[in-house]
PDB file of N, CA and C in Angstrom:
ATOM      1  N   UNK A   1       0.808  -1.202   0.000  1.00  0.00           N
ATOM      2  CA  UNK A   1       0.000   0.000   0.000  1.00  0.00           C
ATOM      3  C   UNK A   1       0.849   1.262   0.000  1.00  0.00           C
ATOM      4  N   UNK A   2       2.198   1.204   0.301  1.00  0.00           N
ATOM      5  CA  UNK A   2       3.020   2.349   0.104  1.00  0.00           C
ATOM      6  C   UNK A   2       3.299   2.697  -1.247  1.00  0.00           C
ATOM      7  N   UNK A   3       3.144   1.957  -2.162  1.00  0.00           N
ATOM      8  CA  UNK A   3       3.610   2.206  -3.200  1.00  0.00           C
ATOM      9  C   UNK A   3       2.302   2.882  -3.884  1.00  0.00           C
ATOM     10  N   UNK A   4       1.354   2.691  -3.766  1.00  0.00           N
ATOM     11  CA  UNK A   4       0.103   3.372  -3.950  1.00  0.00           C
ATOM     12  C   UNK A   4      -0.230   4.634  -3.278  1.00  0.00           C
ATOM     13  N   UNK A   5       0.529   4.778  -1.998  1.00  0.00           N
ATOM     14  CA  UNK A   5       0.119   6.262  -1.511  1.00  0.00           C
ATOM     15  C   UNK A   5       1.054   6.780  -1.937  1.00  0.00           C
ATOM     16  N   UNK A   6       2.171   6.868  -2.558  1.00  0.00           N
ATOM     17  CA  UNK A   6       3.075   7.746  -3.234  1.00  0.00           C
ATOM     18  C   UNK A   6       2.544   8.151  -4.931  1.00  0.00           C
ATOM     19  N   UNK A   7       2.317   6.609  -5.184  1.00  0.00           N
ATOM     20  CA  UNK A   7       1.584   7.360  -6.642  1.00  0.00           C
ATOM     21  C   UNK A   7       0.739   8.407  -6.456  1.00  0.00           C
ATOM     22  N   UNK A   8      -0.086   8.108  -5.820  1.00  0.00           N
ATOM     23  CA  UNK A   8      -1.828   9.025  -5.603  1.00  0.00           C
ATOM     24  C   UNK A   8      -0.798  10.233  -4.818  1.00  0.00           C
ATOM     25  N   UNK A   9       0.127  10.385  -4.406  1.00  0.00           N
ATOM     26  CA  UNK A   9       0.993  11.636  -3.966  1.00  0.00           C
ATOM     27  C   UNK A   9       1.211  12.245  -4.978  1.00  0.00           C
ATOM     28  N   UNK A  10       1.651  11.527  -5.795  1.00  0.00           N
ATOM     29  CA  UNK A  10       2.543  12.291  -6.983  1.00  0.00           C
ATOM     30  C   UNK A  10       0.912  12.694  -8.285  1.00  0.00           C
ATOM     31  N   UNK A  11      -0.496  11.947  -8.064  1.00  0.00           N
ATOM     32  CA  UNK A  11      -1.117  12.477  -8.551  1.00  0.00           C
ATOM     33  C   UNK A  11      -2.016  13.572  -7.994  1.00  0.00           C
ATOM     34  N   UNK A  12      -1.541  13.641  -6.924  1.00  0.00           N
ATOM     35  CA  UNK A  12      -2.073  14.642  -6.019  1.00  0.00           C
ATOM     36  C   UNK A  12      -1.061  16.406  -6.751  1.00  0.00           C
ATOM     37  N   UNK A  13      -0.119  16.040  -6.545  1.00  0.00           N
ATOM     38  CA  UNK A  13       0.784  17.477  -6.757  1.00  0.00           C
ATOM     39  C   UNK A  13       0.719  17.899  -8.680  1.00  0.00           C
ATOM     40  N   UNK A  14       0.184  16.381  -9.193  1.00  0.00           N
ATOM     41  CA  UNK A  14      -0.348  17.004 -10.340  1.00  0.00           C
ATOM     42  C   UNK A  14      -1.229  17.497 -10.863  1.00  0.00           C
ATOM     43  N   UNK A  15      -2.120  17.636 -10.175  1.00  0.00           N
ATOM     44  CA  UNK A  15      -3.530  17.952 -10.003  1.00  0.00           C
ATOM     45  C   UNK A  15      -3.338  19.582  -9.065  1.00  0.00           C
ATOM     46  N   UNK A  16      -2.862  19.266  -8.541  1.00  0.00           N
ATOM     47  CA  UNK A  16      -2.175  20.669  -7.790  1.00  0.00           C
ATOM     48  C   UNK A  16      -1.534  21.483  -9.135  1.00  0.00           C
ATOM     49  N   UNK A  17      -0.247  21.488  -9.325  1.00  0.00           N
ATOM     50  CA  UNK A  17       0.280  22.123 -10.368  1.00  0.00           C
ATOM     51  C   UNK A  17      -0.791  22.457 -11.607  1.00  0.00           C
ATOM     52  N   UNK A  18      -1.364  21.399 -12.320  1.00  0.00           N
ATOM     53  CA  UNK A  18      -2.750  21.612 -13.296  1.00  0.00           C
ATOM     54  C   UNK A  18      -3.306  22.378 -12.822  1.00  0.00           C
ATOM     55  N   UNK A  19      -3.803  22.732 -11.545  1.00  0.00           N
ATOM     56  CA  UNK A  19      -4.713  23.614 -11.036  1.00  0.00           C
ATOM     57  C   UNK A  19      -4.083  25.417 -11.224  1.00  0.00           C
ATOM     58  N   UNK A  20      -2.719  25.102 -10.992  1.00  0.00           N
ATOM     59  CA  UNK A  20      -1.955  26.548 -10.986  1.00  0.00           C
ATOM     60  C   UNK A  20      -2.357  27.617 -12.295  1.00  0.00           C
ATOM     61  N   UNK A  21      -2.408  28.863 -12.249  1.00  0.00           N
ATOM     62  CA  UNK A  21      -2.660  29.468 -13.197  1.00  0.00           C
ATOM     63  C   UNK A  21      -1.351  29.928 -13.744  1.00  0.00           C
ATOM     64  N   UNK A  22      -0.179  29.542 -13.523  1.00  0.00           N
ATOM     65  CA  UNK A  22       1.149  29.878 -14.295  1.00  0.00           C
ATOM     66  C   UNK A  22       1.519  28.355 -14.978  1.00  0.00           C
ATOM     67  N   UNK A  23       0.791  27.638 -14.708  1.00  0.00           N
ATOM     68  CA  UNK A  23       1.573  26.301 -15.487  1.00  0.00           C
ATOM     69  C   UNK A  23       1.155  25.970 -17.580  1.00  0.00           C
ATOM     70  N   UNK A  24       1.909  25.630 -17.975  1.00  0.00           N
ATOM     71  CA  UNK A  24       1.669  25.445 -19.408  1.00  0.00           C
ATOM     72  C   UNK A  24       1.853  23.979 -19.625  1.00  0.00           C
ATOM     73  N   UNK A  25       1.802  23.512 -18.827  1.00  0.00           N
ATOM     74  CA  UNK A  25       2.336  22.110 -19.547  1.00  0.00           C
ATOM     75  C   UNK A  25       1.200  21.048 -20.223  1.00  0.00           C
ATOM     76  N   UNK A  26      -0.120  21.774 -19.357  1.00  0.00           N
ATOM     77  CA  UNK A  26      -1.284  21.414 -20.190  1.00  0.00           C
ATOM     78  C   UNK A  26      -2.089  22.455 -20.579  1.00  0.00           C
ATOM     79  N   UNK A  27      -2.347  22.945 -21.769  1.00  0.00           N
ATOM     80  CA  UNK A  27      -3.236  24.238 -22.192  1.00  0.00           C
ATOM     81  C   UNK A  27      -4.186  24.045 -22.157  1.00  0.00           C
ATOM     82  N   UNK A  28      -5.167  23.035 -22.186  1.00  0.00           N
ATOM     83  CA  UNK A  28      -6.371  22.887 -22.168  1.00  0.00           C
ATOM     84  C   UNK A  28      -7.211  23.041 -20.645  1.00  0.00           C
ATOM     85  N   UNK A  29      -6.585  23.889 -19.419  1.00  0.00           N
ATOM     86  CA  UNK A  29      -7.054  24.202 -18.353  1.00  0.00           C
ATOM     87  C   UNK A  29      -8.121  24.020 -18.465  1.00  0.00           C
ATOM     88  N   UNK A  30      -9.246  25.437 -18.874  1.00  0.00           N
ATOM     89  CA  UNK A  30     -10.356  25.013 -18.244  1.00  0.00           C
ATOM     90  C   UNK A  30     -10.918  26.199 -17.899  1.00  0.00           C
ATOM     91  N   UNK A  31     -12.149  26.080 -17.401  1.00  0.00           N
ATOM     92  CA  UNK A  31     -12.427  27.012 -17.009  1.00  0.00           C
ATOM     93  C   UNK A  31     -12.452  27.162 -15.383  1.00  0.00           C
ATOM     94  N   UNK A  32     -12.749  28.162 -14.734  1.00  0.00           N
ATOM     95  CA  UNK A  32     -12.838  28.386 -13.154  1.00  0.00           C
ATOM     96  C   UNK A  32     -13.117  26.945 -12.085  1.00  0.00           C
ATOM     97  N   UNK A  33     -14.476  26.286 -13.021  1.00  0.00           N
ATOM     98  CA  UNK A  33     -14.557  25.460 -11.828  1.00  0.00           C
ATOM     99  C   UNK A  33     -14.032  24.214 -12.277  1.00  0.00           C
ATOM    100  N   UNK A  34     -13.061  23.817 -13.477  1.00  0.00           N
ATOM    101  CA  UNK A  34     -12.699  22.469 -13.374  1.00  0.00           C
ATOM    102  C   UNK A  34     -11.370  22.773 -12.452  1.00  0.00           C
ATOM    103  N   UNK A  35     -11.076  24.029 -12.479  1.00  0.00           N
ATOM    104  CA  UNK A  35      -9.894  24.224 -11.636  1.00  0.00           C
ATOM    105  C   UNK A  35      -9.688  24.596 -10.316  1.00  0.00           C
ATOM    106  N   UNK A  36     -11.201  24.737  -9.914  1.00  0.00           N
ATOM    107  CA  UNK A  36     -11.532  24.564  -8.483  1.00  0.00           C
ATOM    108  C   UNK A  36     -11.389  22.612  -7.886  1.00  0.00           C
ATOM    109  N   UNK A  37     -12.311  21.958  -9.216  1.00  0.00           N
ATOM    110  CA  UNK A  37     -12.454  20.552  -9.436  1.00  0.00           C
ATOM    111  C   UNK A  37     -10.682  20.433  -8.931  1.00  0.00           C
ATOM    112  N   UNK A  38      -9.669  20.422  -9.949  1.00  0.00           N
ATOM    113  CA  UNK A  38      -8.500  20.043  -9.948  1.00  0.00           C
ATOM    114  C   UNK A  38      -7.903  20.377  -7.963  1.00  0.00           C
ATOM    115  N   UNK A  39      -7.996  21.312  -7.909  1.00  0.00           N
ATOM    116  CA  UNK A  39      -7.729  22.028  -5.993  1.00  0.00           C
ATOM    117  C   UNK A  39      -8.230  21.014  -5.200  1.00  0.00           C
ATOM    118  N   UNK A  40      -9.520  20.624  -5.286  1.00  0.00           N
ATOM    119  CA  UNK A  40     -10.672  19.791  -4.456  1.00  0.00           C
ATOM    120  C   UNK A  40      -9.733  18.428  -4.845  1.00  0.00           C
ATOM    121  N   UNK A  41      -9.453  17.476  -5.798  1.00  0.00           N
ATOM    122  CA  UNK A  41      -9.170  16.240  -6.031  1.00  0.00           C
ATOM    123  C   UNK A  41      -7.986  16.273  -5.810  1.00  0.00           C
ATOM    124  N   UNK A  42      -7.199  17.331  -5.728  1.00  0.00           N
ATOM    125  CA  UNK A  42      -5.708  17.367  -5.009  1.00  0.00           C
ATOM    126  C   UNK A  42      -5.504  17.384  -3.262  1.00  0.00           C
ATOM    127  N   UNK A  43      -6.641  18.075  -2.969  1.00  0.00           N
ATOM    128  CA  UNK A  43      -6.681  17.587  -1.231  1.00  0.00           C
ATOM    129  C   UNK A  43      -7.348  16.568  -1.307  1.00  0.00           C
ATOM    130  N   UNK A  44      -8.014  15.663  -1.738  1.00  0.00           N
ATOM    131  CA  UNK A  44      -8.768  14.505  -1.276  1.00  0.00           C
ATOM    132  C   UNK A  44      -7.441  13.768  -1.678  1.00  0.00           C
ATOM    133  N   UNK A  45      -6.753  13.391  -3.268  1.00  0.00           N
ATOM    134  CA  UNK A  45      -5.565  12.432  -3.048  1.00  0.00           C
ATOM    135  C   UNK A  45      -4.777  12.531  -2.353  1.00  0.00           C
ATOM    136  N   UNK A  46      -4.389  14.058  -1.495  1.00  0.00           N
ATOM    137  CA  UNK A  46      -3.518  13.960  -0.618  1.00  0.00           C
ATOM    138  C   UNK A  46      -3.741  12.973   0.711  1.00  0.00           C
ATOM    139  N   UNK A  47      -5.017  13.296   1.225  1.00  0.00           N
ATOM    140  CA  UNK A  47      -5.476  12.629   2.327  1.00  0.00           C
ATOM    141  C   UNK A  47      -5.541  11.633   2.209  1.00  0.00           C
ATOM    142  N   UNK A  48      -5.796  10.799   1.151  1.00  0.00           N
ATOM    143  CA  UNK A  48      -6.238   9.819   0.629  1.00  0.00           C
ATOM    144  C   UNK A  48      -4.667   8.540   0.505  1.00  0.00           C
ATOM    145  N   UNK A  49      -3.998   9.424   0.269  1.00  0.00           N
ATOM    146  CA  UNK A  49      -2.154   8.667   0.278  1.00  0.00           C
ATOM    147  C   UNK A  49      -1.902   8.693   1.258  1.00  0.00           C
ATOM    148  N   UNK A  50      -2.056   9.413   2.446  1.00  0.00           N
ATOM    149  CA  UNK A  50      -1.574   9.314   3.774  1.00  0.00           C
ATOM    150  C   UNK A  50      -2.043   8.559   4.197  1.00  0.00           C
ATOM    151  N   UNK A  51      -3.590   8.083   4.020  1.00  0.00           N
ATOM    152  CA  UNK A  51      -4.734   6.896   4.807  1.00  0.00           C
ATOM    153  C   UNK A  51      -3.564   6.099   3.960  1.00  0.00           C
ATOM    154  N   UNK A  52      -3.522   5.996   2.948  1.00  0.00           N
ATOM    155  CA  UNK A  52      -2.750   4.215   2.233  1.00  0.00           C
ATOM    156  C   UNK A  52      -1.651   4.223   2.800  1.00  0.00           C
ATOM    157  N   UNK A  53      -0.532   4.934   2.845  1.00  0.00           N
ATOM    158  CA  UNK A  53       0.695   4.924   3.331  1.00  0.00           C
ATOM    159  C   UNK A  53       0.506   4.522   4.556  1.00  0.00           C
ATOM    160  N   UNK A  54      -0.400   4.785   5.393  1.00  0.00           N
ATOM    161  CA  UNK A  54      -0.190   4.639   7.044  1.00  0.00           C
ATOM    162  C   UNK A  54      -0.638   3.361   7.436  1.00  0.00           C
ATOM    163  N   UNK A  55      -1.500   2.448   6.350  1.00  0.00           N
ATOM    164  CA  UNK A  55      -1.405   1.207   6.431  1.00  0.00           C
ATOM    165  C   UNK A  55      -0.392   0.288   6.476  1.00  0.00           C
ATOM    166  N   UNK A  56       0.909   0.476   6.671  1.00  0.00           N
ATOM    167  CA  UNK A  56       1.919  -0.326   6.252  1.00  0.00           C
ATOM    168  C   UNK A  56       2.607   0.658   7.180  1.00  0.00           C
ATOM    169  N   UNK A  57       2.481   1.260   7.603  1.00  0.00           N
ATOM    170  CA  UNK A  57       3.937   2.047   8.598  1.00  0.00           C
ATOM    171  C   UNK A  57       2.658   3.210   9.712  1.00  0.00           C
ATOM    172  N   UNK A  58       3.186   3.698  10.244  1.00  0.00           N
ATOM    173  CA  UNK A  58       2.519   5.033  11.151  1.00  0.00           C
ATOM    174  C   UNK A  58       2.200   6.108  10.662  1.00  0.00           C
ATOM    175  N   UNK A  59       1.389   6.429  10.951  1.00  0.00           N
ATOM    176  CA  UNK A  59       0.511   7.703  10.206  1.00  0.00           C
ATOM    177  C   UNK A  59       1.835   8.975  10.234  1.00  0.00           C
ATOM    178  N   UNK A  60       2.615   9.169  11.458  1.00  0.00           N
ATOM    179  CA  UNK A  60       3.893  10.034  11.102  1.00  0.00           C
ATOM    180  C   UNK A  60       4.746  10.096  10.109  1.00  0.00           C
ATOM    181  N   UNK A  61       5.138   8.693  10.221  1.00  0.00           N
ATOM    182  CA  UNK A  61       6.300   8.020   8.879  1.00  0.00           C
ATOM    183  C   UNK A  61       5.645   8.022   7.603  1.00  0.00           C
ATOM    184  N   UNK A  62       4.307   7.869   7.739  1.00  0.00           N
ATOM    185  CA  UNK A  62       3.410   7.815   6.028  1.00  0.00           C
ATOM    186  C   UNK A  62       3.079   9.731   5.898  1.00  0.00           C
ATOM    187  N   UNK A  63       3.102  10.316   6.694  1.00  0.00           N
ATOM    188  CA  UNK A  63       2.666  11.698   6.506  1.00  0.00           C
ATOM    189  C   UNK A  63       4.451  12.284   5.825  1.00  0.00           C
ATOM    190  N   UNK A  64       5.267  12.012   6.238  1.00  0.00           N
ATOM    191  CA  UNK A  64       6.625  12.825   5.792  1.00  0.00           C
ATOM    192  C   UNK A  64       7.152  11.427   4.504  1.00  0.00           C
ATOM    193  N   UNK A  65       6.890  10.076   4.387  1.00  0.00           N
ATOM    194  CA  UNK A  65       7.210   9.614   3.162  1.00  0.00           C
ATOM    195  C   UNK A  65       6.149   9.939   2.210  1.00  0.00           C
ATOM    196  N   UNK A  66       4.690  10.485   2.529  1.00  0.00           N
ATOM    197  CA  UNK A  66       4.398  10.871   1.218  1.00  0.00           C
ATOM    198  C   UNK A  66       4.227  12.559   0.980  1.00  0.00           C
ATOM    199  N   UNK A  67       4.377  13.127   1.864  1.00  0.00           N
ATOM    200  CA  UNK A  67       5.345  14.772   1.825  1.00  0.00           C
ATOM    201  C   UNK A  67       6.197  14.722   1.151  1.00  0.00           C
ATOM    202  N   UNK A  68       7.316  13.886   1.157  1.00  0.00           N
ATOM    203  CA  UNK A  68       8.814  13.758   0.346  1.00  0.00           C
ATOM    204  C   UNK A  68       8.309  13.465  -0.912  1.00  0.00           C
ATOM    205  N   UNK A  69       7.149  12.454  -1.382  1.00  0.00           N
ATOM    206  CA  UNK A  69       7.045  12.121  -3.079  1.00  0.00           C
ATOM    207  C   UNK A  69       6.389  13.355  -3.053  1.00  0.00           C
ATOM    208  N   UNK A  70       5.244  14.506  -2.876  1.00  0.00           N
ATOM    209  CA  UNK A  70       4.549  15.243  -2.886  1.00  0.00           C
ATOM    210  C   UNK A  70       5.607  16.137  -3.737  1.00  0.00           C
ATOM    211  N   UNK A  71       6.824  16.664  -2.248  1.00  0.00           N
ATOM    212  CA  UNK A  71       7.291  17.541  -2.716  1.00  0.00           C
ATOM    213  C   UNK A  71       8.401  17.507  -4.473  1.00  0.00           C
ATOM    214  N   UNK A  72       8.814  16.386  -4.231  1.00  0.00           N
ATOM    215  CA  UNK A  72       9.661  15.636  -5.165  1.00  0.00           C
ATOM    216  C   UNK A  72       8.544  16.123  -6.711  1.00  0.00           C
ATOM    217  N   UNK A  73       7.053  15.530  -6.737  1.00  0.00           N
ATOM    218  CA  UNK A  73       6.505  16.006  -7.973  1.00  0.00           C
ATOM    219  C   UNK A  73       6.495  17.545  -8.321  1.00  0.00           C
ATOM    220  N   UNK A  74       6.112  18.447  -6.931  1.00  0.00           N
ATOM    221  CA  UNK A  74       6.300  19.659  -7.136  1.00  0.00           C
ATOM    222  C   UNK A  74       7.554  20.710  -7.762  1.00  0.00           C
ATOM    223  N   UNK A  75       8.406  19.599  -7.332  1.00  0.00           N
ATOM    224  CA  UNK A  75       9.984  19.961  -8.105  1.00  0.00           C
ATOM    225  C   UNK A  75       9.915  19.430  -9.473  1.00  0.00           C
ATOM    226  N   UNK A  76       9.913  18.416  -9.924  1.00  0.00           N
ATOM    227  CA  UNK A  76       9.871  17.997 -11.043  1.00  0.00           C
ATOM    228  C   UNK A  76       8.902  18.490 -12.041  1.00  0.00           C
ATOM    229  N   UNK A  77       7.193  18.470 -11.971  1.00  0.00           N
ATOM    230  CA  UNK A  77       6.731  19.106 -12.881  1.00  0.00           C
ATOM    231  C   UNK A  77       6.837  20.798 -13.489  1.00  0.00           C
ATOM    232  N   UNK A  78       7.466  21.551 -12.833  1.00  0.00           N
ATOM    233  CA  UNK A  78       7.604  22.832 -13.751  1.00  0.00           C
ATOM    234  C   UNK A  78       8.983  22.566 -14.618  1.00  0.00           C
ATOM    235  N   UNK A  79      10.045  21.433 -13.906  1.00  0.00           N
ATOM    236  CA  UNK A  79      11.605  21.074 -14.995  1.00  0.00           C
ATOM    237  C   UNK A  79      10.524  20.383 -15.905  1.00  0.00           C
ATOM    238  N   UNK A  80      10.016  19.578 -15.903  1.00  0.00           N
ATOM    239  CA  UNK A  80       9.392  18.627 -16.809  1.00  0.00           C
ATOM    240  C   UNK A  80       8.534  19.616 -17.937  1.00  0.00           C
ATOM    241  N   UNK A  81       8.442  20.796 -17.724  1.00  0.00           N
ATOM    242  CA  UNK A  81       7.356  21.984 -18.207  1.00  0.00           C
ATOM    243  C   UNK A  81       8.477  22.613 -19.163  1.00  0.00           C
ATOM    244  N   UNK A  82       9.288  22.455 -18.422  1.00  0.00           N
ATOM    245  CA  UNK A  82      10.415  23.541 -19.167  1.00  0.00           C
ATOM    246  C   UNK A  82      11.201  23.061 -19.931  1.00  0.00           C
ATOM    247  N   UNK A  83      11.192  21.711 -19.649  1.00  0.00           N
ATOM    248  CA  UNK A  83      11.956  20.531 -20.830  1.00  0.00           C
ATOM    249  C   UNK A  83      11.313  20.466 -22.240  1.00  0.00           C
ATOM    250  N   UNK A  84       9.848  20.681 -21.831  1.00  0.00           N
ATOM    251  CA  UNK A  84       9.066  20.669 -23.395  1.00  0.00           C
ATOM    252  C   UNK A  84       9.228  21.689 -24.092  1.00  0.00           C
ATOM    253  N   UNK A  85       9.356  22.592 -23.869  1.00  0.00           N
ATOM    254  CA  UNK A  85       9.182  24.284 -24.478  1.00  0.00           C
ATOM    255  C   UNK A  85      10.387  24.284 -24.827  1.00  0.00           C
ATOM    256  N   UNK A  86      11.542  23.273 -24.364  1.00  0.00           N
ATOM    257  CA  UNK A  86      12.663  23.683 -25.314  1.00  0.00           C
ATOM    258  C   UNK A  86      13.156  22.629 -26.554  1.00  0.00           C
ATOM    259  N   UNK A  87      13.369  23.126 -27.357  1.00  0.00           N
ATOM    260  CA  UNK A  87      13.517  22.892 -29.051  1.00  0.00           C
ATOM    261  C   UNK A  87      14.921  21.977 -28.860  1.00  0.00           C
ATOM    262  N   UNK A  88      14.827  20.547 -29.067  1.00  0.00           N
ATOM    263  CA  UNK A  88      15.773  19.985 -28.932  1.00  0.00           C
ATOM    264  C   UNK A  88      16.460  19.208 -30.747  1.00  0.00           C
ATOM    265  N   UNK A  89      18.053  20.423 -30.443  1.00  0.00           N
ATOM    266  CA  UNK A  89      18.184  19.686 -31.895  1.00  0.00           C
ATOM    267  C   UNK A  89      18.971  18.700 -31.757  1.00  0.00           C
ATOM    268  N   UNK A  90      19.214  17.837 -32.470  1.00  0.00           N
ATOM    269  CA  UNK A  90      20.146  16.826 -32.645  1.00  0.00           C
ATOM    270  C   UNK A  90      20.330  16.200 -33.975  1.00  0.00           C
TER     271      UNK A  90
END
């Protein structure tokens, strides 16, 4: 079940980021309330990975191992944003 509350972590902070009004990495945002939608399904997967994670270890140890994947996506999707927008020749 840890390995499932980190995914749903890492789809949590994408759903987060999607929600952001500076992100490009998907243009097809939306309007106001799918991006309220996106805010709302990013706190429920959050909560939702900590309940799975804490099945297999303590609700402490599952709250900071799926903080660490959380933050880890939050780092990665704006590099991952900025990787596309650039023109790779070879």
């Amino acid at each position: 079940m840890m390995w499932a509350g980190i995914v749903l972590a890492w789809l949590s902070a994408a759903c987060l980021y999607l929600a952001s009004p500076h992100q490009s990495l998907w243009l097809a945002a939306g309007t106001q309330l799918r991006l309220r939608l996106r805010r709302v399904s990013a706190t429920v997967a959050a909560i939702a990975s900590v309940w799975l994670a804490a099945i297999d270890c303590g609700v402490a140890c599952a709250f900071f191992i799926v903080l660490s994947a959380f933050m880890l996506a939050l780092v990665a999707l704006p590099y991952l944003d900025a990787w596309r927008k650039v023109r790779h020749v070879g």
